[in-house]
Protein backbone atom coordinates (compact mmCIF):
# COMPACT_ATOMS: atom_id res chain seq x y z
CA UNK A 1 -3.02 2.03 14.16
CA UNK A 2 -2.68 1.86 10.16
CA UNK A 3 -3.01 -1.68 8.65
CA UNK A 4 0.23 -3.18 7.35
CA UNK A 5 -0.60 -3.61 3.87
CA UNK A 6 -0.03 -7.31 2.04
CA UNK A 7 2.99 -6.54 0.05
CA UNK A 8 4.61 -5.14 3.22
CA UNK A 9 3.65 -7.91 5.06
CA UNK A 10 5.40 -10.03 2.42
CA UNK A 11 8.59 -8.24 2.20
CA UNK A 12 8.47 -8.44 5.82
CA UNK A 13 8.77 -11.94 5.51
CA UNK A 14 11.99 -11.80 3.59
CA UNK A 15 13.75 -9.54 5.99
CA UNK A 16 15.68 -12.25 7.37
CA UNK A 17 17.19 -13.63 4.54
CA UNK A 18 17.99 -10.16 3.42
CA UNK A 19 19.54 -9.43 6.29
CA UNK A 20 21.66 -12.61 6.73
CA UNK A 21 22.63 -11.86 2.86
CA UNK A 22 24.11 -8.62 2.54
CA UNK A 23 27.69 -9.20 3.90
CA UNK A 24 27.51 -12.12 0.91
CA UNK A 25 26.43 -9.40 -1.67
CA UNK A 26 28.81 -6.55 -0.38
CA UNK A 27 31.66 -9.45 -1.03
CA UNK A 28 30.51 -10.53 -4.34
CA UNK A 29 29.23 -7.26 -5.37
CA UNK A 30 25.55 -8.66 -6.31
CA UNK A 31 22.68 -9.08 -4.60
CA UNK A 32 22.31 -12.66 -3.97
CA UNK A 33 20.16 -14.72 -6.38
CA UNK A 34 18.03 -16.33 -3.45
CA UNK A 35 16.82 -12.76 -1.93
CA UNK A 36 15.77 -11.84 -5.65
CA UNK A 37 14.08 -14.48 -6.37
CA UNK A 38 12.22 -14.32 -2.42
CA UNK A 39 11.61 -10.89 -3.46
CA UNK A 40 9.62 -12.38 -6.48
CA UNK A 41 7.88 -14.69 -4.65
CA UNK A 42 6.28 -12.11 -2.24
CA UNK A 43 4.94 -9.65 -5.08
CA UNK A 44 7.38 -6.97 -4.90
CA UNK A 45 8.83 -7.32 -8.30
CA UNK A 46 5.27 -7.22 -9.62
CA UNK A 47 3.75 -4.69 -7.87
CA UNK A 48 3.77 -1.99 -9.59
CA UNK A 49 2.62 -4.11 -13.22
CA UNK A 50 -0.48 -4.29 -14.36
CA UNK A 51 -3.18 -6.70 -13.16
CA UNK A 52 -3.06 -7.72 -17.76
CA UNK A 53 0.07 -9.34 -16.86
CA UNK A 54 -0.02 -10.97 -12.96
CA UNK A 55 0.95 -7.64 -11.73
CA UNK A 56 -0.75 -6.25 -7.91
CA UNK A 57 -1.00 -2.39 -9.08
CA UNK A 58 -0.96 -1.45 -5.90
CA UNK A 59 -0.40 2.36 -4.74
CA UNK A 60 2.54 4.38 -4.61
CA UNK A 61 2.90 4.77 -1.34
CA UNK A 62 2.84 0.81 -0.80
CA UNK A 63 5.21 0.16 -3.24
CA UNK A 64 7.73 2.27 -1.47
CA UNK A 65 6.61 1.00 2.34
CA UNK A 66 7.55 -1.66 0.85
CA UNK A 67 10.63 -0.33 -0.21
CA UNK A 68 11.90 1.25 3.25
CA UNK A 69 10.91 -1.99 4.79
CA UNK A 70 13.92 -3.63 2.52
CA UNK A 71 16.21 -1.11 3.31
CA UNK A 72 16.29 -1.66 6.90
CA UNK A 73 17.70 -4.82 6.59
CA UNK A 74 20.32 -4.00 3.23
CA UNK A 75 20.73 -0.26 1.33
CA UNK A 76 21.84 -2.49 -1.85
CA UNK A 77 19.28 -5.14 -1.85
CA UNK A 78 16.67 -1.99 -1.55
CA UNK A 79 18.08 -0.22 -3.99
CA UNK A 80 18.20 -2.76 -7.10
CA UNK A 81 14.74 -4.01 -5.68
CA UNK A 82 13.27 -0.64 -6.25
CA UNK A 83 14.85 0.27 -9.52
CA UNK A 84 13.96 -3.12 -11.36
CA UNK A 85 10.40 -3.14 -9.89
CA UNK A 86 9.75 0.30 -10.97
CA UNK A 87 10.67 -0.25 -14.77
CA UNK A 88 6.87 -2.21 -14.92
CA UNK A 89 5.76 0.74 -14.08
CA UNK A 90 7.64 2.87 -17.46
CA UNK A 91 6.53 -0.43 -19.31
CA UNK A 92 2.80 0.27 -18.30
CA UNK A 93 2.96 3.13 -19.82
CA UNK A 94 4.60 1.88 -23.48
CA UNK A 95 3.17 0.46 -26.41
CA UNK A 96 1.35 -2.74 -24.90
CA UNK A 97 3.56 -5.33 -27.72
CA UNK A 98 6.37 -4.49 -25.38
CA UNK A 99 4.76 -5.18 -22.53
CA UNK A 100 3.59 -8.08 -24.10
CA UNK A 101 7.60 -8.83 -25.24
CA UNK A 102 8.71 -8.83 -21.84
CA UNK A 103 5.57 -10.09 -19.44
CA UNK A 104 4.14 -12.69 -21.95
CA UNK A 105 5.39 -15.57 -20.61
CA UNK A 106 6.54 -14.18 -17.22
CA UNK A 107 5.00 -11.87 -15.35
CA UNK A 108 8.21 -11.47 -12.73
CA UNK A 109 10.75 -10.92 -15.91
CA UNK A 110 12.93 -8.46 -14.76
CA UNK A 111 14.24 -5.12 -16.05
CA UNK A 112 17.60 -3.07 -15.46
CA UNK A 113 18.17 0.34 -16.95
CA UNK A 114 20.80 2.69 -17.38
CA UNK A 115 18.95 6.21 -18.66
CA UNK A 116 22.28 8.52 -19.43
CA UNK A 117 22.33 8.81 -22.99
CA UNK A 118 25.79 10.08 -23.36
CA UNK A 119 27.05 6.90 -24.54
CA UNK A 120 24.21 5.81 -27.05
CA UNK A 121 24.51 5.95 -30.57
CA UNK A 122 20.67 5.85 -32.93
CA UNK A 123 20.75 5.72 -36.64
CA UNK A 124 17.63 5.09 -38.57
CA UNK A 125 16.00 1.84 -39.72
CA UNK A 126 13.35 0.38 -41.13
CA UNK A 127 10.26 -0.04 -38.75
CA UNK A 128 12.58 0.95 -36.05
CA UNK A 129 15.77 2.65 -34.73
CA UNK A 130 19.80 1.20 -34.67
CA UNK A 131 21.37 1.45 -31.20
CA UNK A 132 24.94 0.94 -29.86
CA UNK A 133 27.21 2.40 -27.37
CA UNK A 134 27.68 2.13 -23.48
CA UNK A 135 26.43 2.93 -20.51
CA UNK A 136 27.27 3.00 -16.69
CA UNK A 137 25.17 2.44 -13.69
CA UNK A 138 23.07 -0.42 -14.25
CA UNK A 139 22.18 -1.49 -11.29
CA UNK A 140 21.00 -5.33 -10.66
CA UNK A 141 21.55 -6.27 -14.66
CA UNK A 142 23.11 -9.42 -13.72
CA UNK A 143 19.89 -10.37 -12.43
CA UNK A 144 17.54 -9.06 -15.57
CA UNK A 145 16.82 -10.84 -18.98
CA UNK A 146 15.84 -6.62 -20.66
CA UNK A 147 17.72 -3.62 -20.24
CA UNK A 148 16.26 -0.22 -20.63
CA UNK A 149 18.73 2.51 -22.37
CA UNK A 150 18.46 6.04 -22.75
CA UNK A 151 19.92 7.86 -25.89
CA UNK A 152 19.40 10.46 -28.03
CA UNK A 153 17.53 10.08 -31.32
CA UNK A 154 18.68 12.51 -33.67
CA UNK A 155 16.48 15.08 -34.73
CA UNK A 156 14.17 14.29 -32.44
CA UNK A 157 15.38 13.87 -28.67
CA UNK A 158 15.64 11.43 -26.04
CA UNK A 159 13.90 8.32 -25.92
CA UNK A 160 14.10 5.26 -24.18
CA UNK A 161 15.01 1.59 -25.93
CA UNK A 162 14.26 -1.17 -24.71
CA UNK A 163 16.82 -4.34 -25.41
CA UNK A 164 16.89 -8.24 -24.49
CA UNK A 165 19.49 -9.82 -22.72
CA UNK A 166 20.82 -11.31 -25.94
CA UNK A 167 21.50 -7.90 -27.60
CA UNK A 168 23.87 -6.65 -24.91
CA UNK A 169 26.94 -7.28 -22.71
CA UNK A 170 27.76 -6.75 -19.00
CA UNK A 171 30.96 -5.54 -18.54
CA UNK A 172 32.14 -5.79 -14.67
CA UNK A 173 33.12 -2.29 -13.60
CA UNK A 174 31.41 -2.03 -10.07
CA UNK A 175 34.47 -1.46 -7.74
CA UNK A 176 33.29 0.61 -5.45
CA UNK A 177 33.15 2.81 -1.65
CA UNK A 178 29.63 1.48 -1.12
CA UNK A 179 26.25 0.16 -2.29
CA UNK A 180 28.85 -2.85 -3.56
CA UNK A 181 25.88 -5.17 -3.62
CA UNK A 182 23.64 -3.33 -6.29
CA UNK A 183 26.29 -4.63 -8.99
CA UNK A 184 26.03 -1.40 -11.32
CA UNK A 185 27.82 -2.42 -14.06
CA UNK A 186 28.07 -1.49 -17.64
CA UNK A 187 26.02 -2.23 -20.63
CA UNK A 188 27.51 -2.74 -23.86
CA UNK A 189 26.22 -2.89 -27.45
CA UNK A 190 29.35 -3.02 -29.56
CA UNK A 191 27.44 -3.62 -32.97
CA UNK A 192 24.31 -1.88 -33.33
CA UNK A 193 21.01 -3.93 -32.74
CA UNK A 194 17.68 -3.50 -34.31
CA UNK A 195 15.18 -2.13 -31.42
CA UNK A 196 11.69 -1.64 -33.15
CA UNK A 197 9.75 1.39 -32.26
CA UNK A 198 7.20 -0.18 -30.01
CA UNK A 199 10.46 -0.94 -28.17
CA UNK A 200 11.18 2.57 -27.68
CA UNK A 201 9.60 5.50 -25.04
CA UNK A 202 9.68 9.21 -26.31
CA UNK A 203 10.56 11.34 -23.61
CA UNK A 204 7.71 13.94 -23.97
CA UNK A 205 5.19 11.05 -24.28
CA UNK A 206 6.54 10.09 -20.02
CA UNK A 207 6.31 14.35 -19.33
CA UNK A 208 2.94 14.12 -21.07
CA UNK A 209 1.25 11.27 -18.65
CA UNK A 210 0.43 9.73 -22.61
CA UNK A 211 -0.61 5.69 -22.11
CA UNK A 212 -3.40 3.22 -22.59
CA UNK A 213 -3.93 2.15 -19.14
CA UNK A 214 -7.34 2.51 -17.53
CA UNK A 215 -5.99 2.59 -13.95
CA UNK A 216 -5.07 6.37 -13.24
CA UNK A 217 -3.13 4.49 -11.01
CA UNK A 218 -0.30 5.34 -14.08
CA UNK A 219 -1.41 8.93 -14.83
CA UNK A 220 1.16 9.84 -11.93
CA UNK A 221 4.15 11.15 -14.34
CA UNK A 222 6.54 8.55 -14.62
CA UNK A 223 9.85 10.76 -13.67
CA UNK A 224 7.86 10.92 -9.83
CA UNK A 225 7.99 7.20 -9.71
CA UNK A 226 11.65 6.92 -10.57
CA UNK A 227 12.89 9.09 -8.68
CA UNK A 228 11.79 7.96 -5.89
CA UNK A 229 13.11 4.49 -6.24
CA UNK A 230 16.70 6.38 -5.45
CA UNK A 231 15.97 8.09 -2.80
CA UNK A 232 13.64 6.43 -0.75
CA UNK A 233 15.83 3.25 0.47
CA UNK A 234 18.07 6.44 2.37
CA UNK A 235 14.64 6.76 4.41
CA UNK A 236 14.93 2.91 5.53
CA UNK A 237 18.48 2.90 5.40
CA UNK A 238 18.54 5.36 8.48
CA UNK A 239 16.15 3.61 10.21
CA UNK A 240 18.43 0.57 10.47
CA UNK A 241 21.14 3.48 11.37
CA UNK A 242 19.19 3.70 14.42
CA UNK A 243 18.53 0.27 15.32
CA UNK A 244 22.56 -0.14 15.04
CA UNK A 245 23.31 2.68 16.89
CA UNK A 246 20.79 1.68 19.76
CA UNK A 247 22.16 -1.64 19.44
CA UNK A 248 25.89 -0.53 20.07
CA UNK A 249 25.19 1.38 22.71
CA UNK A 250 23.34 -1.17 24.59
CA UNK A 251 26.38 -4.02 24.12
CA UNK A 252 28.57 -1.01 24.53
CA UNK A 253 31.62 -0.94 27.30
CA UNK A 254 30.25 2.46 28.40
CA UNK A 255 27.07 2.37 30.72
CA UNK A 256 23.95 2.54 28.68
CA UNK A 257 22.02 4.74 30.99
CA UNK A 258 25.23 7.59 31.10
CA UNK A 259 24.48 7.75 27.25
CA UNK A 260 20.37 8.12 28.02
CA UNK A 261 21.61 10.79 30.46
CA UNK A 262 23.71 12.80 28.03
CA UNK A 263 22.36 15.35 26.41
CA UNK A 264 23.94 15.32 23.45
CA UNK A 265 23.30 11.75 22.59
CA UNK A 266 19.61 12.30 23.30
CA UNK A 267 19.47 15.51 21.12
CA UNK A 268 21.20 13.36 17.92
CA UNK A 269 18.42 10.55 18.03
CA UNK A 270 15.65 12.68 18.61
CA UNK A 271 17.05 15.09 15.24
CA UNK A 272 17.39 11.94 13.42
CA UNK A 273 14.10 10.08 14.62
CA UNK A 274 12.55 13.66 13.48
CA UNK A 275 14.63 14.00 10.02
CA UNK A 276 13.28 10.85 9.39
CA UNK A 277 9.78 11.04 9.96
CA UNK A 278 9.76 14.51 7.94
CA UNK A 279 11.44 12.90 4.72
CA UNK A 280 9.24 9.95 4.72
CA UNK A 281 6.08 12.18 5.48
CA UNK A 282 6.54 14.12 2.48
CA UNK A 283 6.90 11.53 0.23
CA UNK A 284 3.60 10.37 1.30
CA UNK A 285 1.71 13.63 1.29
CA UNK A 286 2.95 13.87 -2.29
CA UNK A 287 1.62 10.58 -3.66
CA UNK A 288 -1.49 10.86 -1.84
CA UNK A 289 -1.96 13.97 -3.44
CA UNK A 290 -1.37 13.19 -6.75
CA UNK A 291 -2.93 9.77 -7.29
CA UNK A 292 -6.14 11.85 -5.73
CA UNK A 293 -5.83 14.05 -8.49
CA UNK A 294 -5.69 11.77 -11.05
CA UNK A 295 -8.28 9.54 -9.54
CA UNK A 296 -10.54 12.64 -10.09
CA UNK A 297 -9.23 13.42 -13.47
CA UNK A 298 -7.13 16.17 -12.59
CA UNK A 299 -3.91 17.36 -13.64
CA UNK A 300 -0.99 17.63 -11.26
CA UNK A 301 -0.23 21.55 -11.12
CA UNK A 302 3.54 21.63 -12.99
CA UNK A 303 4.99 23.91 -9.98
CA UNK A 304 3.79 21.17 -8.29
CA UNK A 305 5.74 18.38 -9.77
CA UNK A 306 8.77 20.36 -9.83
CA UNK A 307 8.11 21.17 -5.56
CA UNK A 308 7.88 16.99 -5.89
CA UNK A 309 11.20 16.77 -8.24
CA UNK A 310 13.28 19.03 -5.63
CA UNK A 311 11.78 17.27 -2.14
CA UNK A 312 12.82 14.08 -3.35
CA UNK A 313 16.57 14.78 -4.44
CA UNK A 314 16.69 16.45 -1.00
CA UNK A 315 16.28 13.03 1.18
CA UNK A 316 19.58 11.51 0.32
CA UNK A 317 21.11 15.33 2.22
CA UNK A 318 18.71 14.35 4.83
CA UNK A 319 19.22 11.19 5.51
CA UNK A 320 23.33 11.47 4.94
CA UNK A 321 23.13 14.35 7.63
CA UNK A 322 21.30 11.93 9.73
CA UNK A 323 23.59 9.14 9.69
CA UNK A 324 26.42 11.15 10.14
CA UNK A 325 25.45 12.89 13.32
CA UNK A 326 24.82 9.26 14.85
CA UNK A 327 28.06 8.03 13.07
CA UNK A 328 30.07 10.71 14.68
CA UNK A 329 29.40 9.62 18.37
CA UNK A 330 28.72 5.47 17.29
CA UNK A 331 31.94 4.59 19.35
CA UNK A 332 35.43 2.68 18.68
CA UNK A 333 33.25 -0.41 17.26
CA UNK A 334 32.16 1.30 14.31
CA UNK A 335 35.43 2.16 12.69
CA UNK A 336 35.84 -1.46 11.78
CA UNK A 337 34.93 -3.10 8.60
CA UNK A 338 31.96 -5.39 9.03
CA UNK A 339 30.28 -2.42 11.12
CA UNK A 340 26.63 -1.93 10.45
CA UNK A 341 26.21 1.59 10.91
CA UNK A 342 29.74 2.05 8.94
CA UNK A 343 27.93 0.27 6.04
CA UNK A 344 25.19 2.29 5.90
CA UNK A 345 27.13 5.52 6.53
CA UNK A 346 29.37 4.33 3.27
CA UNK A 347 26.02 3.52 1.16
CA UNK A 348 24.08 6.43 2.04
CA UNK A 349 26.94 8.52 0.84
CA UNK A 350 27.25 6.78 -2.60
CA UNK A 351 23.72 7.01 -3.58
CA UNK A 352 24.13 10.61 -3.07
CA UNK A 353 26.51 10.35 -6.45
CA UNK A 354 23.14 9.63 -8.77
CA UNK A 355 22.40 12.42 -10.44
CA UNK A 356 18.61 12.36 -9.29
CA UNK A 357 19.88 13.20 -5.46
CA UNK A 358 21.93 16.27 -6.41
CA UNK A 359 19.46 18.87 -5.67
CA UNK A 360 20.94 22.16 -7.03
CA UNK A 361 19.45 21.60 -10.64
CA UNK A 362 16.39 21.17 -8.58
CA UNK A 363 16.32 23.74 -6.18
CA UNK A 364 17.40 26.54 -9.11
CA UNK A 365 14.02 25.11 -10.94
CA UNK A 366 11.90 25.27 -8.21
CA UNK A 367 12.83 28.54 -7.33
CA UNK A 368 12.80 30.18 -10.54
CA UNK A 369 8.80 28.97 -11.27
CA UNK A 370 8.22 29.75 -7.90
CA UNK A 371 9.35 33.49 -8.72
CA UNK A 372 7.79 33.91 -12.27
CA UNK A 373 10.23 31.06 -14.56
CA UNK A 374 9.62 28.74 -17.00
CA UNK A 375 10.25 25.41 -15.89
CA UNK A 376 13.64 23.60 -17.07
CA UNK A 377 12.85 20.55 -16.67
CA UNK A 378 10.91 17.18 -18.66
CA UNK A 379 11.45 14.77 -16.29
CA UNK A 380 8.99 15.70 -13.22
């Protein structure tokens, strides 16, 4: 039997609170303060931060144990976790001043980010680069002090700028069908704001694997990390799918042994006990393959990144299948509000909105290298 690992163990010991929590966040559309700063206390926000700065850099696949261990108690809390934590890992590889800005004084300072550049607007400066504009989907700012924003630099390409809290706004525009708790609001810089170029990450430089760190730990490309960190609470979000549906059934008016007799109840969990262990299998194939290559000085293959890229935008359609085919026989309890396996059913189904879980971008990339193409694609 595999050793729980420490950070695990920690979040484990948060579960309750996290738990008892999440109806408070879906009402008030924010993760509540107290599970944050829990989530601080047992290492999660700093694990993926370098040991320079108080940080655990522990492994990949930890970090997102971790991760799924949230998620079975709250999609939302999982999700902001996982996005904030990971941004140590994109400051890792920056110039070290910023990580020096941010993790200075605190070593659990924490980071939202909102990477569409659509909205951003760059003009030159002096030892630095002019940024204003909005953007959406910033999920847990309420709870950061630095914001990291994607835009366009023109001329050159994307990059992104990091910001402190007293550079921006948060305008409250998270009204929504589910994942109400990850409070993904907008950013807003109304009059541009001086962000100096150590501030800033060039796109190519993340594609590249280009940092200062001695731990290969963050030659993995960055984009791998990230996307990850939107995927992977679906994994433990269907887990707690099927403690809720057990759980109904057992407090359920019907007989619980008729429903361990029928066929067609049996076949749903085992697809979905299966689904599960297939997404969440992958994922850790992948890391363990790649921080073995880097630990040996190797490149990761580019087909293979892209093969990486495309299996993890394909969990959220995994795990959205699998909730669904327990959803669809969960019984006359479930249709009310308050319902567990409702609320995950409703979450599940909103994360598949973020751009990093649509796969057919993915899948046409994939398939062209893997007949003869050029890959499409910087951020794998």
């Amino acid at each position: 039997m595999a050793e729980v690992s420490k950070l695990v163990q920690a979040v484990s010991e948060c579960a309750a609170l996290i738990a008892a929590c999440a109806d408070e966040g879906r009402a008030a559309r924010q993760v509540p303060g107290e599970v944050i700063e829990a989530l601080k206390t047992s290492g999660y926000m700093r694990a993926l931060l370098p040991k320079q700065w108080g940080g655990l850099e522990v492994s990949p696949n930890e970090f997102f144990q971790a991760s799924m261990k949230i998620a079975e108690q709250d999609m939302s809390t999982a999700w902001i976790a996982g996005i904030i934590a990971v941004h140590a890992y994109q400051l890792a590889i920056m110039d070290e001043k910023a990580q020096a800005d941010v993790y200075g004084d605190d070593p659990n300072t924490l980071i939202s980010s909102s990477y569409n550049p659509v909205g951003g607007k760059v003009a030159p400066a002096t030892g630095g680069l002019m940024l204003s504009g909005r953007w959406g989907w910033s999920s847990g700012s309420a709870h950061c002090d630095w914001v990291l924003l994607g835009a366009i630099v023109p001329g050159e390409g994307y990059r992104t700028f990091l910001v402190p809290r007293a550079d921006y706004c948060i305008e409250d525009t998270w009204f929504v069908y589910g994942l109400q708790a990850t409070g993904s609001n907008d950013i807003v810089i109304e009059n541009p704001v001086f962000v100096p170029h150590h501030r800033t990450h060039k796109q190519m430089d993340g594609f590249n694997c280009k940092h200062s760190q001695t731990n290969t730990l963050y030659s993995i490309p960055w984009a791998q990390m990230f996307i990850r960190v939107v995927s992977t609470p679906a994994i433990g979000a269907a887990k707690h799918a099927v403690q809720a549906f057990v759980g109904n059934s057992e407090n359920s008016s019907t007989d619980p042994t008729k429903l361990r007799a029928d066929a067609d109840i049996t076949r749903r969990v085992a697809e979905t006990l299966n689904d599960i262990d297939e997404v969440e299998t992958i994922m850790c194939r992948n890391f363990d393959r790649m921080l073995a290559q880097v630990r040996a000085g190797d490149e990761i293959a580019l087909i293979d990144r892209v093969r990486y890229r495309y299996q993890a935008s394909k969990v959220i359609d995994r795990m959205a299948a699998a909730v669904d085919r327990l959803f669809e026989v969960a019984g006359g309890r479930s249709v009310f509000d308050g319902s567990a396996i409702q609320n995950i059913w409703r979450d599940i189904h909103i994360a598949r909105a973020h751009v990093a879980n649509n796969p057919t971008s993915f899948a046409r990339n994939f398939g062209g290298m893997a007949l003869g193409g050029e890959n499409g694609d910087v951020f794998v």
